[in-house]
N, C-alpha and C. Protein backbone atom coordinates (compact mmCIF):
# COMPACT_ATOMS: atom_id res chain seq x y z
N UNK A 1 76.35 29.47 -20.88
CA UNK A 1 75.84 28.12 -21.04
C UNK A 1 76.84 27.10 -20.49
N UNK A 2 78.50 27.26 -21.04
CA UNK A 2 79.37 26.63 -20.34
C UNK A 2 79.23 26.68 -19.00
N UNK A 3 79.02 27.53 -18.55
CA UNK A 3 79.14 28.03 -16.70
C UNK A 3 77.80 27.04 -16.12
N UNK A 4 76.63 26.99 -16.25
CA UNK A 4 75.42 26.58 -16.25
C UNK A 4 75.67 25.11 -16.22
N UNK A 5 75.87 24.35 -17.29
CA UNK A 5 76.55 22.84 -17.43
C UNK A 5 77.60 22.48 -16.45
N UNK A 6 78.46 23.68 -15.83
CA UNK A 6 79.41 22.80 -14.86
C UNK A 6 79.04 23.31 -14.05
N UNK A 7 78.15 24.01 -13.43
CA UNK A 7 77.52 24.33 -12.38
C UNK A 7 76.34 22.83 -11.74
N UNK A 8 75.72 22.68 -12.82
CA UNK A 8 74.82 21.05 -12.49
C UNK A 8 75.22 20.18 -12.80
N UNK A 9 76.83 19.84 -13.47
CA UNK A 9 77.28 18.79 -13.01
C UNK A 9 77.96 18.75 -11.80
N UNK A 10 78.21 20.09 -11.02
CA UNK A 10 79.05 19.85 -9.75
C UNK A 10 77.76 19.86 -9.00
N UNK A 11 76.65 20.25 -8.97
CA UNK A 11 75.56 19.69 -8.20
C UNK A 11 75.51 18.48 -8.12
N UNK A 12 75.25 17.95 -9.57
CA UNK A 12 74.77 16.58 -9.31
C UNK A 12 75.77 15.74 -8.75
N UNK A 13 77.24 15.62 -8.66
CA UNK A 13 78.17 15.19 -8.28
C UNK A 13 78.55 15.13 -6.49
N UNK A 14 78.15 16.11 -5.90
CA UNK A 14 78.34 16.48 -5.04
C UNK A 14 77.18 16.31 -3.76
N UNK A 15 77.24 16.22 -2.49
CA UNK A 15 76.59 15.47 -1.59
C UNK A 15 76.13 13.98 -1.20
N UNK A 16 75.54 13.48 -0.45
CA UNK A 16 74.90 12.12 -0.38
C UNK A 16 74.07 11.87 -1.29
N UNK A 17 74.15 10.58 -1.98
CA UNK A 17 73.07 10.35 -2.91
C UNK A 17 72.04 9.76 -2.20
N UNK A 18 70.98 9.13 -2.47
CA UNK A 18 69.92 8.36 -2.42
C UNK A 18 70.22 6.98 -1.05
N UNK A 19 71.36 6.30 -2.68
CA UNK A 19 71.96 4.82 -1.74
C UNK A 19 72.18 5.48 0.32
N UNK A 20 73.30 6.82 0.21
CA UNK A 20 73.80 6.69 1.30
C UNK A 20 72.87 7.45 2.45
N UNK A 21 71.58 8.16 2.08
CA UNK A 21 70.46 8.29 2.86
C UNK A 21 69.60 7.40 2.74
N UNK A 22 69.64 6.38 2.13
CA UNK A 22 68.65 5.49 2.57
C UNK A 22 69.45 4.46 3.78
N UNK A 23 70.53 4.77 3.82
CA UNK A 23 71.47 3.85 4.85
C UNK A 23 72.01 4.88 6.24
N UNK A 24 70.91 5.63 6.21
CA UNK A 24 71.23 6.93 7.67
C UNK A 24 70.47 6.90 8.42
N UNK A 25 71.15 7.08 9.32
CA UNK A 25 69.81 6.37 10.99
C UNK A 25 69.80 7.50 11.48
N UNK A 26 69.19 8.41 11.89
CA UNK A 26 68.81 9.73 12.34
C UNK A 26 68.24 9.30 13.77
N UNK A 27 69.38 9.39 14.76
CA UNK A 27 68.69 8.87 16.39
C UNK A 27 68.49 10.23 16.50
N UNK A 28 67.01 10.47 17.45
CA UNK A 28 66.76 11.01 18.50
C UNK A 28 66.60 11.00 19.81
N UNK A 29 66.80 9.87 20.15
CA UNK A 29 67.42 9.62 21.50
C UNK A 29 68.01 8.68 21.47
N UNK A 30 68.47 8.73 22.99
CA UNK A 30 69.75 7.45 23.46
C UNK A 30 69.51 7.12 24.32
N UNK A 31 69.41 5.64 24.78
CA UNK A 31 69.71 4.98 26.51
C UNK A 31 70.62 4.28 26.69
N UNK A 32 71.27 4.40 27.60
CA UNK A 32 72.53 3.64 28.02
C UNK A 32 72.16 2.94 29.60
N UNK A 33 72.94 1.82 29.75
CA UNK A 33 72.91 1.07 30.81
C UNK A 33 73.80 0.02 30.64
N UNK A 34 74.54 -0.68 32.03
CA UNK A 34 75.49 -1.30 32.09
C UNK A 34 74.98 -2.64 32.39
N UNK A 35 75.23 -3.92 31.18
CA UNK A 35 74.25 -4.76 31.17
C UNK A 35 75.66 -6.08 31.40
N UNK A 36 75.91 -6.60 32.27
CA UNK A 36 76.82 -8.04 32.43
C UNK A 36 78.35 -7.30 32.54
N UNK A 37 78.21 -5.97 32.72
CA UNK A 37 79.43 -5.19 32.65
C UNK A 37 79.84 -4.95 31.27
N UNK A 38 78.58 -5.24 30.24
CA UNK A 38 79.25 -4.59 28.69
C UNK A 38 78.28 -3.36 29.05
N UNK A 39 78.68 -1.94 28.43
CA UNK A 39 77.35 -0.83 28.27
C UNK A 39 76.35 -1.43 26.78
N UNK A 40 75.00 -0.98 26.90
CA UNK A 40 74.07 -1.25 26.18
C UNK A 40 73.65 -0.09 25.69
N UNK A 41 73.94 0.30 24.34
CA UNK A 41 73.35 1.31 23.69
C UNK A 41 72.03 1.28 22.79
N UNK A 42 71.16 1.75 23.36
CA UNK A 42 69.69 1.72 22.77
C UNK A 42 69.43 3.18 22.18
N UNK A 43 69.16 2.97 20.39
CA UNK A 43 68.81 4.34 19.89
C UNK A 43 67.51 4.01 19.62
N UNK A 44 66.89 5.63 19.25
CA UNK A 44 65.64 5.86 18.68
C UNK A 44 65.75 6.08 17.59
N UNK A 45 65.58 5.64 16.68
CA UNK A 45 65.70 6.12 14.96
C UNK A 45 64.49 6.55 14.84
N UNK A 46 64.35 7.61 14.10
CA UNK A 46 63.72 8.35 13.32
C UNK A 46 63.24 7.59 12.04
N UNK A 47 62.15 7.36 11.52
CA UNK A 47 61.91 6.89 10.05
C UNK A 47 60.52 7.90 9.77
N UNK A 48 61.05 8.99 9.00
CA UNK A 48 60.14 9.67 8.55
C UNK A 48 59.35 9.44 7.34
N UNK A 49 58.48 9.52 6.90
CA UNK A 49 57.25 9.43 5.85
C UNK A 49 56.82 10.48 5.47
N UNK A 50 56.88 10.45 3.98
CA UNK A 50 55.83 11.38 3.69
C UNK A 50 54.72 11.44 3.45
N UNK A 51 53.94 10.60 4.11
CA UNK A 51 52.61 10.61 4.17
C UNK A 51 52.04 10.88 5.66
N UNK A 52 52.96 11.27 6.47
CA UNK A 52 52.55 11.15 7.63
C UNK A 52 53.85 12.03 8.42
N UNK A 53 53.17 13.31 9.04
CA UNK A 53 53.77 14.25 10.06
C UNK A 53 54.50 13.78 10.55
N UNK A 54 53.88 12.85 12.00
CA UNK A 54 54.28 12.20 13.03
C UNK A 54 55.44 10.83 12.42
N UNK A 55 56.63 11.40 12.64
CA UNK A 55 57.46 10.29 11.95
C UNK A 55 57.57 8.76 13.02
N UNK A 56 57.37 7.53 12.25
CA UNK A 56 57.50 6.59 13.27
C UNK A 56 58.90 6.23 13.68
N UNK A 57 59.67 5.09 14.88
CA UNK A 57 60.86 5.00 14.71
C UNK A 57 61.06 3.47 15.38
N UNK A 58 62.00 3.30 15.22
CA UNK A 58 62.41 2.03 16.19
C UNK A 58 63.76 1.70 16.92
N UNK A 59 63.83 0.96 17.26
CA UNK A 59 64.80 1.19 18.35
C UNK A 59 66.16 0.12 18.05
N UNK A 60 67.19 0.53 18.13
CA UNK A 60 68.57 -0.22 17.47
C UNK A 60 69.37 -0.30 18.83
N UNK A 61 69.89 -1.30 19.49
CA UNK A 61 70.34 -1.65 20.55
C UNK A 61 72.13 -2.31 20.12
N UNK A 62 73.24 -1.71 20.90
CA UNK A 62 74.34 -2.14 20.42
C UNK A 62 74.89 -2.43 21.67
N UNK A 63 75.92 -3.47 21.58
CA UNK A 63 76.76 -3.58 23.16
C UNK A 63 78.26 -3.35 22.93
N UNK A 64 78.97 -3.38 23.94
CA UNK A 64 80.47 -2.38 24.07
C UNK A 64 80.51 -2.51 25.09
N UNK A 65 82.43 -2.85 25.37
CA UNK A 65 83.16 -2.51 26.59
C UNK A 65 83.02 -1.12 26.99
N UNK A 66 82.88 0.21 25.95
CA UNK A 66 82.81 1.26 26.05
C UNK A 66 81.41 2.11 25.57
N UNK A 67 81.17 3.37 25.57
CA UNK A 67 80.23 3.81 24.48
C UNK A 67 80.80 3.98 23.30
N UNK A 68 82.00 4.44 23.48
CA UNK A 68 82.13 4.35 21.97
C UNK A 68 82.40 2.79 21.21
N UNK A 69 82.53 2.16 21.70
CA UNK A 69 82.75 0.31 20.90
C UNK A 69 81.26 0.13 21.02
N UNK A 70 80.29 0.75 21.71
CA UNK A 70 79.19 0.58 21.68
C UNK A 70 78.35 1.21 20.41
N UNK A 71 78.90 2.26 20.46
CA UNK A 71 78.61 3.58 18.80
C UNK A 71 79.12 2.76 17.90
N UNK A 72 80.60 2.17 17.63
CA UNK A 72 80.79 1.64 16.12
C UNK A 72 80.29 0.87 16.50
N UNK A 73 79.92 -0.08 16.99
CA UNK A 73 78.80 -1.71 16.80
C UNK A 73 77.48 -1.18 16.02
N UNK A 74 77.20 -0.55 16.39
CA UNK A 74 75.31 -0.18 15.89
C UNK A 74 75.87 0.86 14.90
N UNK A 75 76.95 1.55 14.71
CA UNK A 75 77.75 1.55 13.17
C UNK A 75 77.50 0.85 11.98
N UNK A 76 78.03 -0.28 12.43
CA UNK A 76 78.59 -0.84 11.63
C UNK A 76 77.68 -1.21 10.36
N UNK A 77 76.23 -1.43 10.91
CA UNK A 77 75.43 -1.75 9.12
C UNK A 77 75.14 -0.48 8.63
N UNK A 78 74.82 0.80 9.55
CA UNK A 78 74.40 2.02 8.92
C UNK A 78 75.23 3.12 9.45
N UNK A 79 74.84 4.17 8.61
CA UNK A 79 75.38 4.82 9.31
C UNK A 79 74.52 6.15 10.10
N UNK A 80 75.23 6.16 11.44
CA UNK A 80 74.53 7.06 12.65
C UNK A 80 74.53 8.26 12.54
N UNK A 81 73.40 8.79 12.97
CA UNK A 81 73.37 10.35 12.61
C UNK A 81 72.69 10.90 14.47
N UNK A 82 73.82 11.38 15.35
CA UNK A 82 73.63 11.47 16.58
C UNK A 82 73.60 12.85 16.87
N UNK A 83 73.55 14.09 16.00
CA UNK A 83 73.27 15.22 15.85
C UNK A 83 72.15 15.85 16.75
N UNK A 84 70.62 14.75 16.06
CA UNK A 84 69.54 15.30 16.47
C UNK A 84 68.97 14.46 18.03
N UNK A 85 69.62 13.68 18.43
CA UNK A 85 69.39 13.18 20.11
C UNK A 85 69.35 14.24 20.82
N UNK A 86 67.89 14.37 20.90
CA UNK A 86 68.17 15.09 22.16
C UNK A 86 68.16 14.78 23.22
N UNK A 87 67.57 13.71 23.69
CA UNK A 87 67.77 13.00 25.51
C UNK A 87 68.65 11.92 24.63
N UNK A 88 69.48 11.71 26.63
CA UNK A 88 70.26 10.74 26.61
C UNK A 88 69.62 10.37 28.11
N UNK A 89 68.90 8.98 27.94
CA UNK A 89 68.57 8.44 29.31
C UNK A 89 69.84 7.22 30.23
N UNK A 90 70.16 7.45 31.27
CA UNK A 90 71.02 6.78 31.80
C UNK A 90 70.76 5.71 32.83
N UNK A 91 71.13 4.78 33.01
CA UNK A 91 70.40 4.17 34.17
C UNK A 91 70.80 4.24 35.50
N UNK A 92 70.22 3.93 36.30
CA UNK A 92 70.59 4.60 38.14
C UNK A 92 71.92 3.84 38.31
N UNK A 93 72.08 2.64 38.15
CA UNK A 93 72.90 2.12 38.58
C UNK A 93 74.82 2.20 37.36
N UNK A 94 74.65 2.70 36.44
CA UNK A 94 75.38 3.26 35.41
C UNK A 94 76.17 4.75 35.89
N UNK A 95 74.85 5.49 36.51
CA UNK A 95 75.63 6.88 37.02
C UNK A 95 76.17 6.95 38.00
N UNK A 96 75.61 5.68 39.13
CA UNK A 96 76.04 5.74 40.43
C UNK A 96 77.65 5.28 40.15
N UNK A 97 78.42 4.68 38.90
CA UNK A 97 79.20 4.18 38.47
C UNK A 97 80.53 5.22 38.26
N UNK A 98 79.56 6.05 37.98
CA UNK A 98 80.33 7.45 37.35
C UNK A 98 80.27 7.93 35.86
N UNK A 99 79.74 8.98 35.47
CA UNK A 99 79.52 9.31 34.38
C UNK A 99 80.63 9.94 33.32
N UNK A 100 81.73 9.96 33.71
CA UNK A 100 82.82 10.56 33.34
C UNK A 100 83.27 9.68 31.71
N UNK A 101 82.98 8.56 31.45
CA UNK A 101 83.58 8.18 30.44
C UNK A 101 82.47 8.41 29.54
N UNK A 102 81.11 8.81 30.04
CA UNK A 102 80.05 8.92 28.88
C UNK A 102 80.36 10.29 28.22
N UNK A 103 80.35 11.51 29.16
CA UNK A 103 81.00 12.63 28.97
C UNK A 103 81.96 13.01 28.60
N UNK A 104 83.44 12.09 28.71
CA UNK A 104 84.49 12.32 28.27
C UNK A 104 83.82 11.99 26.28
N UNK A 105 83.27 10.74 26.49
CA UNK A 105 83.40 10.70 24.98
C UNK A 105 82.38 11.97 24.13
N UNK A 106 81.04 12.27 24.88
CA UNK A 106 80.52 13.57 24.57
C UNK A 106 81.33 15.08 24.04
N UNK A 107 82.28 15.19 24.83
CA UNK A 107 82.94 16.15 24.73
C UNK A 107 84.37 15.79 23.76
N UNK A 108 84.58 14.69 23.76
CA UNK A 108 85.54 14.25 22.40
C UNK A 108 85.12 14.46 21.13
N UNK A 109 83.73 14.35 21.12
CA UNK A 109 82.94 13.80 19.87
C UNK A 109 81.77 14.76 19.59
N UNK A 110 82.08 15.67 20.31
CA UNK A 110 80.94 17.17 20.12
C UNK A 110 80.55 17.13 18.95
N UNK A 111 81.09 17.11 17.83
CA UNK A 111 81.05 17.21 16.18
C UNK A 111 79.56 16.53 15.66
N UNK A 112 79.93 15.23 16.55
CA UNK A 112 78.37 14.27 16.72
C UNK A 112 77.29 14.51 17.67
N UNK A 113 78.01 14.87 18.64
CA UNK A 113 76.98 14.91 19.84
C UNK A 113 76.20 16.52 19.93
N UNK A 114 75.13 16.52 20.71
CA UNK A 114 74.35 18.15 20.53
C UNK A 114 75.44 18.60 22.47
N UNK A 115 75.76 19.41 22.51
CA UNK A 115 76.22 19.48 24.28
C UNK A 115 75.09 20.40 24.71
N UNK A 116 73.46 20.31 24.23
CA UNK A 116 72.58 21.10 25.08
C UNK A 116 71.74 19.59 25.07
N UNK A 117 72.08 18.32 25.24
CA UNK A 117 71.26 17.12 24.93
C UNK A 117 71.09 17.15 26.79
N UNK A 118 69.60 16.91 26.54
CA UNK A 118 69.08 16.49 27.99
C UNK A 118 69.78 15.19 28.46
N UNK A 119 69.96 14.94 29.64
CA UNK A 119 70.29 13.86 30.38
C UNK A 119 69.87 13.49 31.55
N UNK A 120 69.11 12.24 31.73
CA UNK A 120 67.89 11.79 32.68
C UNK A 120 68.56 10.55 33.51
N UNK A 121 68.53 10.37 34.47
CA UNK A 121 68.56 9.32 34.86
C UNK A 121 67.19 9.03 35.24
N UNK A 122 67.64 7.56 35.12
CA UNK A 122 65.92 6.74 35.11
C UNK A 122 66.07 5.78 36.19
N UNK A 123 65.21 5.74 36.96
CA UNK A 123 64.85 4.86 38.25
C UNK A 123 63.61 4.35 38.00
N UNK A 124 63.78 2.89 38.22
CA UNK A 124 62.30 1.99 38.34
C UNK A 124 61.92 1.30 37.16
N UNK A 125 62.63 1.66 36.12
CA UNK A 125 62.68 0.75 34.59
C UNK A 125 63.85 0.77 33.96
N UNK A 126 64.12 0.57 32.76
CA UNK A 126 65.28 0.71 32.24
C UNK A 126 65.19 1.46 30.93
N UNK A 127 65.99 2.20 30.83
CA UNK A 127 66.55 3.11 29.68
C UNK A 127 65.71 2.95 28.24
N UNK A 128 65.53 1.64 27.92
CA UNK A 128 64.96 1.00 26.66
C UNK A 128 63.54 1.47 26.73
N UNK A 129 63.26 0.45 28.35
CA UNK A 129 62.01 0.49 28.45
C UNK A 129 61.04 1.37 28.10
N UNK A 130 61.48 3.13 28.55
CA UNK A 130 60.85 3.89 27.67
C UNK A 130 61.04 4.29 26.40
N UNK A 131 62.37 4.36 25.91
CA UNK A 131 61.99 4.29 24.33
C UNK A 131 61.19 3.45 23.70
N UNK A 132 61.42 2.18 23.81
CA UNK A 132 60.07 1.42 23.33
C UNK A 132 58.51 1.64 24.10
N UNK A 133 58.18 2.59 24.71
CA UNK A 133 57.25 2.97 25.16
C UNK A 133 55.72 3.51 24.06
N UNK A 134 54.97 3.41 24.40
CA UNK A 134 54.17 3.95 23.53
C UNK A 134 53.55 5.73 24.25
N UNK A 135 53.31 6.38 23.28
CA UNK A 135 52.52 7.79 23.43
C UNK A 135 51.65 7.83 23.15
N UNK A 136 50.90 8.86 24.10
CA UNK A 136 49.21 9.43 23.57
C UNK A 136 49.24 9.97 22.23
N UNK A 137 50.31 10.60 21.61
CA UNK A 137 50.03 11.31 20.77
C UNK A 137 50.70 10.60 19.46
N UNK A 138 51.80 9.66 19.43
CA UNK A 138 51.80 8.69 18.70
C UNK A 138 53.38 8.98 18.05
N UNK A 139 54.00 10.21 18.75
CA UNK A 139 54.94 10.01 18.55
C UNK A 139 56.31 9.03 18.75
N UNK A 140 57.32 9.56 18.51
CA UNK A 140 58.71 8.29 18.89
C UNK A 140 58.47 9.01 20.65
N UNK A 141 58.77 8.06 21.87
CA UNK A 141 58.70 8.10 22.86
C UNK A 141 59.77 8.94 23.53
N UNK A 142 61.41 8.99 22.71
CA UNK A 142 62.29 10.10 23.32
C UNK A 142 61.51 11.30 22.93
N UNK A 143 61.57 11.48 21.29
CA UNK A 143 60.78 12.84 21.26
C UNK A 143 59.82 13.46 21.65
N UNK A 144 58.54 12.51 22.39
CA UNK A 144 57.66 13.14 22.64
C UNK A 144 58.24 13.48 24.15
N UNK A 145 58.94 12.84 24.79
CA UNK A 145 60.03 12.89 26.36
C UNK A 145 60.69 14.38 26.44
N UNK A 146 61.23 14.75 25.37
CA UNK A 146 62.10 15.38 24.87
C UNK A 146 61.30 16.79 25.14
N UNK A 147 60.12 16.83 24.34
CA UNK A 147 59.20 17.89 23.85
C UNK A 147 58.71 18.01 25.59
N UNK A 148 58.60 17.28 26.26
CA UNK A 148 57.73 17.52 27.64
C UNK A 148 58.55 18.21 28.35
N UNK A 149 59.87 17.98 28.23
CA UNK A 149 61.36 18.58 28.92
C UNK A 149 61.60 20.14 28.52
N UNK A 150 61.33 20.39 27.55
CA UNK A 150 61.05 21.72 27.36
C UNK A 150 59.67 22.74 27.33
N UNK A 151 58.65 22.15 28.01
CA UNK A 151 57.30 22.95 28.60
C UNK A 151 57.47 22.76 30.02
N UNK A 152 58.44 21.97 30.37
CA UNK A 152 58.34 22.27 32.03
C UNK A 152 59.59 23.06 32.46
C-alpha cells in the first residue's frame, strides 16, 4: 500500500501539467525567407480537437538576424515543439544565398529538429503563402504538402 501511494504521487508529480501543454505549439511545418535582410520564420501550429480528426492550425510568424534569434522570438510567449515539422519550405532567393547557416543550426539542434524533414524550395510565391493556403481536404496546408511528398 506504502509502495502504491508513492508510486502515484511520483506520477502525479512528474511530467508537463495541463498549464505547460496548454502553452505548446506543436509546428508542423516551417517557412523561411529573407525579408529586409532579417530571416522570417513562419510556423504551422497544430491545434488539435477532440471533436474533430482533421486538426486545424495557424500560422505564427517570427523575425531574426538569424534562424535561431528567429526560433527564440516566436519562443518567447510559448513554447515550440519543432520535433513534428516535417517540411521546411525555403525561398528561391534565401537558398540562392546559401543554405549553410539554416543547416548548420539543423544539425546543432537535431534534438529539436527531425534530419529526415523535407526541404522545398519555393518559386513563384512565398514560403507563408502556402502555409496559409487552403486544402481540398481541409487539412493544415504543410501537412497535407507533407503527406503528398510521400505518395510521390
Amino acid at each position: 500500500m506504502r509502495w502504491t501511494a508513492a508510486f502515484l504521487s511520483l506520477l502525479l508529480l512528474s511530467g508537463c501539467g495541463w498549464q505547460e501543454a496548454e502553452n505548446l505549439s506543436v509546428a508542423t511545418a516551417a517557412a523561411v525567407e529573407t525579408l529586409d535582410g532579417e530571416i522570417a520564420l513562419t510556423l504551422e501550429i497544430a491545434r488539435p480537437s477532440a471533436d474533430n480528426p482533421i486538426p486545424s492550425s495557424e500560422t505564427l510568424t517570427a523575425h531574426g538576424r538569424t534562424v535561431k534569434e528567429a526560433i527564440e522570438t516566436a519562443s518567447s510567449e510559448r513554447s515550440l515543439y519543432l520535433s513534428h515539422a516535417d517540411l521546411l519550405l525555403i525561398d528561391e532567393a534565401t537558398a540562392q544565398n546559401g543554405l549553410s547557416p539554416l543547416l548548420d543550426y539543423a544539425v546543432e539542434h537535431s534534438d529539436r529538429l527531425r534530419l529526415g524533414t523535407r526541404i522545398c524550395i519555393v518559386r513563384g510565391c512565398t514560403p507563408p503563402d502556402i502555409l496559409n493556403s487552403e486544402t481540398t481536404s481541409g487539412e493544415p496546408a504543410g501537412y497535407a504538402l507533407s503527406r503528398s511528398l510521400d505518395r510521390a
